[in-house]
C-alpha atoms as a PDB file:
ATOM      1  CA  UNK A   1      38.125  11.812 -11.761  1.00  0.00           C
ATOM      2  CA  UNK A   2      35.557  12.791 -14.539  1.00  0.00           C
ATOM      3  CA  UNK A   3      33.031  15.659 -13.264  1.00  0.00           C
ATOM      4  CA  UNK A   4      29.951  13.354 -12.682  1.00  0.00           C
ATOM      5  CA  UNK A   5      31.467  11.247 -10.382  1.00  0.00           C
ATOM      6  CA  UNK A   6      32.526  13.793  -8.198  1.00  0.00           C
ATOM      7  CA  UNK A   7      28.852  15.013  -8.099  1.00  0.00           C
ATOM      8  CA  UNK A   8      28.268  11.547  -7.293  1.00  0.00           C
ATOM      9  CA  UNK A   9      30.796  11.253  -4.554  1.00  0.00           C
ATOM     10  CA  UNK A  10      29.686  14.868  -3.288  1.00  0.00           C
ATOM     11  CA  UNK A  11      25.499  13.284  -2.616  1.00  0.00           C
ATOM     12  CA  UNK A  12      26.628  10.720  -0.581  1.00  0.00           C
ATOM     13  CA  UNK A  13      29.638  12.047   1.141  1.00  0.00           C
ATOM     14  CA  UNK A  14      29.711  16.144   1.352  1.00  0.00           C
ATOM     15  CA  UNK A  15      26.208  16.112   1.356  1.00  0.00           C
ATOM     16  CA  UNK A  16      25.272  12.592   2.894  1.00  0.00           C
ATOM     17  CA  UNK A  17      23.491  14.380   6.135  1.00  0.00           C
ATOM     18  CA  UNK A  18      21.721  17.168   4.018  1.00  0.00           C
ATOM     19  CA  UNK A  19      20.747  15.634   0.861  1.00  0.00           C
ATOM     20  CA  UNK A  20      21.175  11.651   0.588  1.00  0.00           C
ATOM     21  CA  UNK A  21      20.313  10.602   4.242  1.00  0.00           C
ATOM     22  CA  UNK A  22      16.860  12.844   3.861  1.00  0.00           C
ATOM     23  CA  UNK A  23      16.589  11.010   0.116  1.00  0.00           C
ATOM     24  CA  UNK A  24      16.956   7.524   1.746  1.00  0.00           C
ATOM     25  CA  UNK A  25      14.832   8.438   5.025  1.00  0.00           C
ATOM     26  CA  UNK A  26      11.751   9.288   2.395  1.00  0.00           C
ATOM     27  CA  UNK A  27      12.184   6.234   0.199  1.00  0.00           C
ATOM     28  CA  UNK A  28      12.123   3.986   3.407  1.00  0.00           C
ATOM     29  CA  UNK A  29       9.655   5.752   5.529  1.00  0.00           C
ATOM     30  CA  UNK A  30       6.804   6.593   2.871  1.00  0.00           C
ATOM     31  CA  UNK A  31       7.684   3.038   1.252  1.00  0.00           C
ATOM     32  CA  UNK A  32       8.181   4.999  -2.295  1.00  0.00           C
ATOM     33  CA  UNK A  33      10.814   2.854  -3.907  1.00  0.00           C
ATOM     34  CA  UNK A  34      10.002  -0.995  -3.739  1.00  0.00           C
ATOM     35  CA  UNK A  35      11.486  -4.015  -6.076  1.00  0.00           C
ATOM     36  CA  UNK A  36      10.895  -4.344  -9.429  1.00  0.00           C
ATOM     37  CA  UNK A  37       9.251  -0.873  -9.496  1.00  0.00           C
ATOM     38  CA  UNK A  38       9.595   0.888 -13.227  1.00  0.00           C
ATOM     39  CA  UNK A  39      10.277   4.574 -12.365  1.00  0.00           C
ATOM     40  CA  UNK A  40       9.998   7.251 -14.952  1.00  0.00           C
ATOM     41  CA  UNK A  41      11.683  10.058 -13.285  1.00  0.00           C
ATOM     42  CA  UNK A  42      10.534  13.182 -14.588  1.00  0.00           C
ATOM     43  CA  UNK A  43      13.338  16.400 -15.318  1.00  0.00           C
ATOM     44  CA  UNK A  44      12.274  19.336 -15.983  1.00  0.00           C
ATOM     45  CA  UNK A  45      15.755  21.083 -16.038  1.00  0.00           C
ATOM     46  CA  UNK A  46      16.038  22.561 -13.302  1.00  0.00           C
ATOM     47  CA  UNK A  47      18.114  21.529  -9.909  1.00  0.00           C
ATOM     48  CA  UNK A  48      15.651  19.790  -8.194  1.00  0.00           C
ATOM     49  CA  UNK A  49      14.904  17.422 -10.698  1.00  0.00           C
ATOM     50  CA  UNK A  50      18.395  17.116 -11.375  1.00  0.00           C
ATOM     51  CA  UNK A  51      19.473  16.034  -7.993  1.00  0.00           C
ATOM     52  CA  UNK A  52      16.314  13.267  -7.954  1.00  0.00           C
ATOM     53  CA  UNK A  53      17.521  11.722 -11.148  1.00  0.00           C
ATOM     54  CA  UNK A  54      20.674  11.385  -9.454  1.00  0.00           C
ATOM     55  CA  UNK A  55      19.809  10.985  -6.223  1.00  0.00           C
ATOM     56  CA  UNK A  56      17.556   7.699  -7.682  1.00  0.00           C
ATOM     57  CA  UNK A  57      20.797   6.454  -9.890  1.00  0.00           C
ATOM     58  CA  UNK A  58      22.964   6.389  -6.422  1.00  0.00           C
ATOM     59  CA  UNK A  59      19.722   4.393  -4.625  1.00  0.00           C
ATOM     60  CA  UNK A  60      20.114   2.141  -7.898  1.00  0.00           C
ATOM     61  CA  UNK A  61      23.436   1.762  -7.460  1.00  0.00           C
ATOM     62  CA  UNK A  62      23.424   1.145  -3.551  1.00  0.00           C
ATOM     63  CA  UNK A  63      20.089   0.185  -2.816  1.00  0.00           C
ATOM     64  CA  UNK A  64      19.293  -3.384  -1.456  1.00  0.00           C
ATOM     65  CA  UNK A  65      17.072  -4.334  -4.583  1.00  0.00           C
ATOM     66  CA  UNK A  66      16.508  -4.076  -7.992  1.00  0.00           C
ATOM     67  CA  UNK A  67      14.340  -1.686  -9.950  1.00  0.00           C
ATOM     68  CA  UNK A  68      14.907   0.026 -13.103  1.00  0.00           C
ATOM     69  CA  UNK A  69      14.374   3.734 -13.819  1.00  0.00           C
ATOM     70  CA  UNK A  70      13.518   6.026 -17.179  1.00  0.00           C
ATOM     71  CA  UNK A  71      14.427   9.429 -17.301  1.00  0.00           C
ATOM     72  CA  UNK A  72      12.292  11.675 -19.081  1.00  0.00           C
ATOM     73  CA  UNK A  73      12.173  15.131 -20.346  1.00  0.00           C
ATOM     74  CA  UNK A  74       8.692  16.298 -21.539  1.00  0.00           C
ATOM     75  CA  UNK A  75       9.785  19.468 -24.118  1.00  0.00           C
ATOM     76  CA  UNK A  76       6.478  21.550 -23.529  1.00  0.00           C
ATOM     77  CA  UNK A  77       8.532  24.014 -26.099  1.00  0.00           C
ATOM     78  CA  UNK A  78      11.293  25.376 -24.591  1.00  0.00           C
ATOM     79  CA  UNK A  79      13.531  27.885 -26.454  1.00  0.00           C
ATOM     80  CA  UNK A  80      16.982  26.474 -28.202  1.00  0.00           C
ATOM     81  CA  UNK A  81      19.117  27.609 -25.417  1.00  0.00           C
ATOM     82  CA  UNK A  82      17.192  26.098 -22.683  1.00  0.00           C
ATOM     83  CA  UNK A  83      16.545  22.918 -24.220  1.00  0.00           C
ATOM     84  CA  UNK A  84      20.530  22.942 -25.324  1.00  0.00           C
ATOM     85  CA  UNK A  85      21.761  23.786 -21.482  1.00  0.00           C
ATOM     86  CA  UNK A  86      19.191  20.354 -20.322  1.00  0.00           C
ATOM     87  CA  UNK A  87      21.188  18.108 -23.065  1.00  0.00           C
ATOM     88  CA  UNK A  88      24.410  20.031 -21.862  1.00  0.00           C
ATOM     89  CA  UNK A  89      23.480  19.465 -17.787  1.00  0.00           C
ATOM     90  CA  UNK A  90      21.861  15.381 -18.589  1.00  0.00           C
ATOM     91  CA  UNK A  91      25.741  14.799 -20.345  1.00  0.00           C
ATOM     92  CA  UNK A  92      27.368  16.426 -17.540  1.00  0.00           C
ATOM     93  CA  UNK A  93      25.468  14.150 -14.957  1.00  0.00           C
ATOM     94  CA  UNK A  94      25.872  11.160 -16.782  1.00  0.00           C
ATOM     95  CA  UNK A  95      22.202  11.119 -17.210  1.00  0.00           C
ATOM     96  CA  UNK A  96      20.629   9.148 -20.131  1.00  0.00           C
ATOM     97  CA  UNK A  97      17.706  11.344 -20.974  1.00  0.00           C
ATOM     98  CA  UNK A  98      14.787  10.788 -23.305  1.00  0.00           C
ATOM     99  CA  UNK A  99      13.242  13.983 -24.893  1.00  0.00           C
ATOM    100  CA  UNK A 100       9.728  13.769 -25.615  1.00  0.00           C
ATOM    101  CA  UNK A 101       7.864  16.882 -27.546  1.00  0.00           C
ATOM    102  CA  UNK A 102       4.618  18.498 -26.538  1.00  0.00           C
ATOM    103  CA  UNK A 103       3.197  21.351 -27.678  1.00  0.00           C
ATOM    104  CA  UNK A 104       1.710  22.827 -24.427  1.00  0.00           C
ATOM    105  CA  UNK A 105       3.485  26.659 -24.598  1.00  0.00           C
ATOM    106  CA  UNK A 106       1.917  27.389 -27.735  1.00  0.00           C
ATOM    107  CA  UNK A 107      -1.546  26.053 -26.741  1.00  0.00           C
ATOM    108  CA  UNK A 108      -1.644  27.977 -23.479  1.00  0.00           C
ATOM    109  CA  UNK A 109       0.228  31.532 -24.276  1.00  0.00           C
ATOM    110  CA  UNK A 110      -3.159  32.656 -25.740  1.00  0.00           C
ATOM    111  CA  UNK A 111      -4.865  31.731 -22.715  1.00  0.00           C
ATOM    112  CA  UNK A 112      -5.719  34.901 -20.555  1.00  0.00           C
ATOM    113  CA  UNK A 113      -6.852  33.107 -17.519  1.00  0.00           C
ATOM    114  CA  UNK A 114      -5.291  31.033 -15.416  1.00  0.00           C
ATOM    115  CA  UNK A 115      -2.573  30.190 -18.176  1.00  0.00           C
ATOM    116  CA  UNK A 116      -0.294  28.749 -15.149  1.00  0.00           C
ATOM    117  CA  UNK A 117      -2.852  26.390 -13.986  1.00  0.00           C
ATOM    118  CA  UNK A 118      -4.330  24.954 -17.309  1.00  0.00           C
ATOM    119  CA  UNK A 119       0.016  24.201 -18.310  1.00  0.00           C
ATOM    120  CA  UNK A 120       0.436  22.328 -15.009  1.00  0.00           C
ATOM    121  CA  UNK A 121      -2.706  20.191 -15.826  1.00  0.00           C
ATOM    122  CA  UNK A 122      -2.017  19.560 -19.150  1.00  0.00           C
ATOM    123  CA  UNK A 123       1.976  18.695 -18.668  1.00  0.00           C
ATOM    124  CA  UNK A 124       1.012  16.411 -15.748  1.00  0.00           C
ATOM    125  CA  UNK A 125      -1.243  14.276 -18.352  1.00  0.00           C
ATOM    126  CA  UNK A 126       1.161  14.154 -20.667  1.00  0.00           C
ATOM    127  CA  UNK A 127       3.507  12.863 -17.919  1.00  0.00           C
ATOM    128  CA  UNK A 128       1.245  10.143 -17.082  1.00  0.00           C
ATOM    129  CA  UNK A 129       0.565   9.005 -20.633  1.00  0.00           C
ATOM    130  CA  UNK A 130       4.363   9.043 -21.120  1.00  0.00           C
ATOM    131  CA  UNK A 131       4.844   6.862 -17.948  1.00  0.00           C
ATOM    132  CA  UNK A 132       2.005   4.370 -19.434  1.00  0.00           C
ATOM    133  CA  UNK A 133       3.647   4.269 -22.829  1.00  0.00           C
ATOM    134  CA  UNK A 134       7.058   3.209 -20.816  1.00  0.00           C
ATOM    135  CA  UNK A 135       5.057   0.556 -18.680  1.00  0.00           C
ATOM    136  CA  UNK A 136       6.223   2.305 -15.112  1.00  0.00           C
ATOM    137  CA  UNK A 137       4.044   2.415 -12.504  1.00  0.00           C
ATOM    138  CA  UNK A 138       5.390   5.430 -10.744  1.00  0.00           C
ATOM    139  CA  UNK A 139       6.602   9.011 -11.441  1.00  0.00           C
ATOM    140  CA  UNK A 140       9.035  10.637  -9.400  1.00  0.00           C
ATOM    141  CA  UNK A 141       8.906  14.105  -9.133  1.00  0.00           C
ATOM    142  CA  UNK A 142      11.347  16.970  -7.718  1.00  0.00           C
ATOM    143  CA  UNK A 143       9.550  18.743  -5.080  1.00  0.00           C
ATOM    144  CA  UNK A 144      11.142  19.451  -1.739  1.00  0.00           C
ATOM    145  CA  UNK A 145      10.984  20.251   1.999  1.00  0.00           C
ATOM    146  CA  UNK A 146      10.049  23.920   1.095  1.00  0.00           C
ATOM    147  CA  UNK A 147       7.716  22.957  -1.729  1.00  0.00           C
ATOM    148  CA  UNK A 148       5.258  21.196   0.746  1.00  0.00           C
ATOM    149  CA  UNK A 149       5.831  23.340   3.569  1.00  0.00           C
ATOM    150  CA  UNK A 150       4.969  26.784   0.820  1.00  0.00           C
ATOM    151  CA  UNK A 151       1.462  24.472  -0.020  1.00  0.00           C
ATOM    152  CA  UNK A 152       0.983  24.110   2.983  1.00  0.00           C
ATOM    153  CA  UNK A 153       0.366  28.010   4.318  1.00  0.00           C
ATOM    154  CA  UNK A 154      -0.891  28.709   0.182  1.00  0.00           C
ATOM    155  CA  UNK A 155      -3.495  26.117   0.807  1.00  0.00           C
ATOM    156  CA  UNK A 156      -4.770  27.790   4.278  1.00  0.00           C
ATOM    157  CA  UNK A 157      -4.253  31.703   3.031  1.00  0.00           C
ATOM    158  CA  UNK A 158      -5.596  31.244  -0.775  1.00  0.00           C
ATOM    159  CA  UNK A 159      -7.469  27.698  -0.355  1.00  0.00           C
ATOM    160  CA  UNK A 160      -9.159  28.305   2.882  1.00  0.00           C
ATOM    161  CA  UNK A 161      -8.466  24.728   3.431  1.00  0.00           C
ATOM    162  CA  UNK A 162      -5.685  22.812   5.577  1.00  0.00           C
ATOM    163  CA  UNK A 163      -3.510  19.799   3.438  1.00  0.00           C
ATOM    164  CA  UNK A 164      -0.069  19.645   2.421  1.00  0.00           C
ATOM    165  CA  UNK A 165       1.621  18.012  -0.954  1.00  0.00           C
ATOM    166  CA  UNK A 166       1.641  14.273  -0.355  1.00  0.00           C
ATOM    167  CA  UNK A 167       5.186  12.314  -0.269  1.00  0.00           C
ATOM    168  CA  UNK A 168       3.342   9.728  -2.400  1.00  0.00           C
ATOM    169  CA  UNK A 169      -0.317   9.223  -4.254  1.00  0.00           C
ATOM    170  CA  UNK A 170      -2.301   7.315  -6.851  1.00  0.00           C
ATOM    171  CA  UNK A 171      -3.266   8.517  -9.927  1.00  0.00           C
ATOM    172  CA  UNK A 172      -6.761   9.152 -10.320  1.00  0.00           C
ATOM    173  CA  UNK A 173      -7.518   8.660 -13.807  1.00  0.00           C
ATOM    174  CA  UNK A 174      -4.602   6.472 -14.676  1.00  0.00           C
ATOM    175  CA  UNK A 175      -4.912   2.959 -12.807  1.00  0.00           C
ATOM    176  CA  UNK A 176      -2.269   1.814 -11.074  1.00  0.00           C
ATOM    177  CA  UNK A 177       0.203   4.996 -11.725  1.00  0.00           C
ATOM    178  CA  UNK A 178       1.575   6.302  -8.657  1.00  0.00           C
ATOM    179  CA  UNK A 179       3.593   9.595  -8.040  1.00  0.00           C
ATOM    180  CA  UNK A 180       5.852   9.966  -5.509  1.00  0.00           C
ATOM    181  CA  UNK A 181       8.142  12.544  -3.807  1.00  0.00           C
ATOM    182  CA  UNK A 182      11.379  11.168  -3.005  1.00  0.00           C
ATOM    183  CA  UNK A 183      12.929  14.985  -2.110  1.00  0.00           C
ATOM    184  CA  UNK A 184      10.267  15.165   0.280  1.00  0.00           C
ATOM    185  CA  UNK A 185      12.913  15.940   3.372  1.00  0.00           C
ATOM    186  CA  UNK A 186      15.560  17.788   1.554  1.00  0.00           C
ATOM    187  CA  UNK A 187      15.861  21.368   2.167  1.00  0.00           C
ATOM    188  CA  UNK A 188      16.242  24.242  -0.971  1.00  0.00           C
ATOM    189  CA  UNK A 189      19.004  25.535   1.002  1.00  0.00           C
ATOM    190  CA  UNK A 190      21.237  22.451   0.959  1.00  0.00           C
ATOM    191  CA  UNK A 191      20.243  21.824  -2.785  1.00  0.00           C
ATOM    192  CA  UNK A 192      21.485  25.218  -3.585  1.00  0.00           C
ATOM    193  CA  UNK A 193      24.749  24.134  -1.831  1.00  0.00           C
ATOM    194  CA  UNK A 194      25.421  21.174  -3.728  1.00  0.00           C
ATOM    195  CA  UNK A 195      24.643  23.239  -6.966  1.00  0.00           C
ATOM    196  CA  UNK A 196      27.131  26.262  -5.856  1.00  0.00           C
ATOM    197  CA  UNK A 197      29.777  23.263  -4.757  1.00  0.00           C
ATOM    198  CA  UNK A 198      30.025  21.838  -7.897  1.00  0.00           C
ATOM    199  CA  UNK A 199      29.831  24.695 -10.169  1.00  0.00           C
ATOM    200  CA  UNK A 200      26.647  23.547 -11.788  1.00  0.00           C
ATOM    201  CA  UNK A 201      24.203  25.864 -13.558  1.00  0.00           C
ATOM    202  CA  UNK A 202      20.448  24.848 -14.249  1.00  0.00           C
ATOM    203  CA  UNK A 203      17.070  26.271 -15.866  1.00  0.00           C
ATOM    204  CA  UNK A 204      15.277  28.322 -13.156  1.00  0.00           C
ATOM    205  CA  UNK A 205      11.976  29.193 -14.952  1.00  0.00           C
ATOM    206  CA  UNK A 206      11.815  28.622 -18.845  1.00  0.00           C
ATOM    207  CA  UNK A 207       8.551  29.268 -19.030  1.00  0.00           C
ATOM    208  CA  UNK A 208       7.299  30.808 -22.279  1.00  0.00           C
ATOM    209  CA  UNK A 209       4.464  33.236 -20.921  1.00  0.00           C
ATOM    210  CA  UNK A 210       6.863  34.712 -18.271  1.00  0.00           C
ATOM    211  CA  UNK A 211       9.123  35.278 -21.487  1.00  0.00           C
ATOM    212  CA  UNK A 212       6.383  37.132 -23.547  1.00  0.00           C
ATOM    213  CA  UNK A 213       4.584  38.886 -20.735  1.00  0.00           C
ATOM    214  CA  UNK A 214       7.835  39.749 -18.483  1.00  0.00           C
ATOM    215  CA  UNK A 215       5.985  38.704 -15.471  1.00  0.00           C
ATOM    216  CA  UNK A 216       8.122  39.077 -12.725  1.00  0.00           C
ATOM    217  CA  UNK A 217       8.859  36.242  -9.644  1.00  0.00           C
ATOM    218  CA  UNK A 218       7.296  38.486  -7.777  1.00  0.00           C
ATOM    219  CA  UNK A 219       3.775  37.999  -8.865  1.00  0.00           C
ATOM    220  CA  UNK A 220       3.682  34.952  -7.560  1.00  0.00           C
ATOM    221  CA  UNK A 221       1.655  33.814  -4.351  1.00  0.00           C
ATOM    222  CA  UNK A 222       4.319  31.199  -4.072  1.00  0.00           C
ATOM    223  CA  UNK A 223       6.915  33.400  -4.004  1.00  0.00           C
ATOM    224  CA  UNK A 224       4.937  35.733  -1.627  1.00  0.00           C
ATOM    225  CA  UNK A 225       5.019  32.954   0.556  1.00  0.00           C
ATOM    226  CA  UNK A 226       8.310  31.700   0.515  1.00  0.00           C
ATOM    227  CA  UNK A 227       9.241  35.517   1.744  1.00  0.00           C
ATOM    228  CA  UNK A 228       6.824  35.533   4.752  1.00  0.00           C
ATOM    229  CA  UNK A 229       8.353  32.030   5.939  1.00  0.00           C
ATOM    230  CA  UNK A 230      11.871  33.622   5.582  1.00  0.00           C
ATOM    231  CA  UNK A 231      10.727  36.495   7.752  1.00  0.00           C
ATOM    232  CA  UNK A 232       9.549  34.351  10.091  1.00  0.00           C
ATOM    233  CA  UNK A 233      12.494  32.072  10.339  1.00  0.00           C
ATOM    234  CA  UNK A 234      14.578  35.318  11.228  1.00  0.00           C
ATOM    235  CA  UNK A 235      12.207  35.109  14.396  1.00  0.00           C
ATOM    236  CA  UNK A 236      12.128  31.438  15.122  1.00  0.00           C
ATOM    237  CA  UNK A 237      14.504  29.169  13.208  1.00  0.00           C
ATOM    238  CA  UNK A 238      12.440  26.124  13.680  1.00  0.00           C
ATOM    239  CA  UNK A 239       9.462  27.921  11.859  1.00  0.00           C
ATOM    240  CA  UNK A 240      10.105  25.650   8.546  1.00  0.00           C
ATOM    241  CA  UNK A 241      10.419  22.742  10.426  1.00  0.00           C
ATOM    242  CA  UNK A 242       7.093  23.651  12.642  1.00  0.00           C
ATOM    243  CA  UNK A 243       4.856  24.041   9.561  1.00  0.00           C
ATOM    244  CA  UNK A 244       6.167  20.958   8.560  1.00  0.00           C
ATOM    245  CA  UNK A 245       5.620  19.015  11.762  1.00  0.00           C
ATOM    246  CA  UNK A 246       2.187  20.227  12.166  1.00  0.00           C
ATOM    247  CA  UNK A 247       1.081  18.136   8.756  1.00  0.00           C
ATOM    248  CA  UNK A 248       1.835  15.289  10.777  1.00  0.00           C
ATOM    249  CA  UNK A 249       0.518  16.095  14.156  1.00  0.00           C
ATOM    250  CA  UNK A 250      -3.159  17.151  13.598  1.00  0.00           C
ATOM    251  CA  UNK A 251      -5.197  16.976  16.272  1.00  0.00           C
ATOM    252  CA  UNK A 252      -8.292  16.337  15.668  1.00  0.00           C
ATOM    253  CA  UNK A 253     -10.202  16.429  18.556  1.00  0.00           C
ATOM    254  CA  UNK A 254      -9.256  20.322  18.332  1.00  0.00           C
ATOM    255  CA  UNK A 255     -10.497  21.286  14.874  1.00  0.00           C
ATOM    256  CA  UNK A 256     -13.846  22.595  14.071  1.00  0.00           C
ATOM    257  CA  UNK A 257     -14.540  20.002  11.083  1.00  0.00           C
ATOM    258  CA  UNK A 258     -12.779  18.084   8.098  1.00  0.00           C
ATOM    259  CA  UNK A 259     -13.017  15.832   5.303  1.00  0.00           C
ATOM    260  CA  UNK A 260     -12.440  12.471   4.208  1.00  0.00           C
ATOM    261  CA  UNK A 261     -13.361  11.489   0.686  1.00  0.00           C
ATOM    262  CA  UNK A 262     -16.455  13.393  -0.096  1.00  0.00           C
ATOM    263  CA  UNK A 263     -17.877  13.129   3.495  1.00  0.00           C
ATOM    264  CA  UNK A 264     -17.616  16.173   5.957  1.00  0.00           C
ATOM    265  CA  UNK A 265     -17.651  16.067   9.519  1.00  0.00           C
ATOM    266  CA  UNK A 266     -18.588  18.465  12.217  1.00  0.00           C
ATOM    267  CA  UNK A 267     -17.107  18.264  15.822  1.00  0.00           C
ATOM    268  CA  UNK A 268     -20.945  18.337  16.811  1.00  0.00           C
ATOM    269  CA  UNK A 269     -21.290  15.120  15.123  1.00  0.00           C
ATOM    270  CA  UNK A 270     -19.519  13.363  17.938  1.00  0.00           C
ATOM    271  CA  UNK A 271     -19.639  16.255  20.976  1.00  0.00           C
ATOM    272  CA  UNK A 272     -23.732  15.881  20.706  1.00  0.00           C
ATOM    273  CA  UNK A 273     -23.528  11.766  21.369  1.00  0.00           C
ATOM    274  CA  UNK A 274     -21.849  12.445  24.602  1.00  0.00           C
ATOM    275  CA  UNK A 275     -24.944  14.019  25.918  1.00  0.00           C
ATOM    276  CA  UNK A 276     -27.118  11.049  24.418  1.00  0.00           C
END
């Protein structure tokens, strides 16, 4: 049996309760995948995009209705090796990739503040334009379980704000473009598994200021945070799983304020008219 089809086989059957049940549960339940949608699925090289690209091939394979799918790799200017071990890992996978150059490294090394910020901006309007140019009207991107569950406790310790990453949304400034988050239930634990199980090796951070300025993981909040929840989940295993819950469970008859569009509301607004 050649190597991708054992990768194949290992989605849906080693890893059909970790990985491809919690792929199918998010299409259905946040309606992300419907007929004769044109998904550009977006790799960026590293596992979790990876497993989406084939994670969607299996659901085009299997599913119960057509739709096609692009996949697309923006080059923001990756180094010779990285960009070599993406061609290496898309043949592998059976994955028919289309390269697309930017030149986003090179505008944003010189960039003292914020560099990390202005590069996710700027690659996520490329992506768009891309997706345009292809005539799809979604993007499907690789973030997981512990991706929205880390925004999550960044966006109430750094943000001062409670919200979560969104399984699926609409593009502001592009009508009618709408990314979605088909990982959105998979764990980083079981995607690590899969990648250990079938001897696969992908990019972990090829980004060209960590290259030039040796930053270390370490600096990151995100990485900050993704120790505190491990430290917690030594305490109470279900931690992840709470944080998670609670994005879906707000009660709000038992918070202070929030907002809705550009309109805030105070809990006075409604706890005064009971006295009226």
């Amino acid at each position: 049996m050649e190597k991708y089809k054992e990768i194949e086989r290992s989605i849906i059957k080693t890893y059909r309760k970790e990985i491809w049940s919690k792929f199918v549960k998010a299409v259905k339940e946040y309606e992300l995948v419907n007929e004769n949608d044109k998904i550009m699925v977006c790799i960026s090289g590293g596992k979790d995009s990876f497993l989406l690209a084939k994670c969607i091939q299996e659901l085009q394979r299997h599913g119960k209705f057509p739709f096609q799918a692009h996949y697309v790799v923006m080059n923001p200017g990756y180094n010779e090796t990285n960009l070599e071990l993406i061609k290496e890992n898309a043949k592998k996978l059976n994955i028919p990739i289309e390269i697309f150059e930017s030149d986003i490294f090179n505008i944003v090394k010189d960039i003292k503040e914020s560099p990390c910020y202005l590069c996710a901006r700027m690659r996520r309007g490329y992506l768009y334009s891309k997706a345009k140019e292809l005539g799809c009207n979604k993007i499907a991107l690789g973030h997981h379980f512990n991706d929205v569950i880390e925004t999550t406790l960044l966006s109430i310790f750094y943000g001062s704000e409670v919200k979560t990453m969104m399984p699926k949304l609409p593009s502001e400034n592009f009508e009618g473009l709408e990314l979605i988050r088909p990982l959105y239930f998979i764990k980083e634990e079981n995607i690590l598994s899969w990648v250990k199980s079938n001897d696969l090796k992908f990019l972990n951070c090829a980004c060209r200021f960590t290259e030039d300025y040796a930053l270390n993981k370490t600096d990151s909040k995100r990485e900050e945070i993704k120790k505190l929840i491990k430290e917690l989940k030594n305490k109470n295993p279900n931690i992840d799983d709470n944080i998670f819950t609670s994005m879906t469970n707000v009660n709000l008859n038992c918070v202070v304020g929030y907002k809705k569009g550009n309109e805030k509301y105070n809990f006075l607004d409604k706890y005064n008219k009971k006295d009226e």
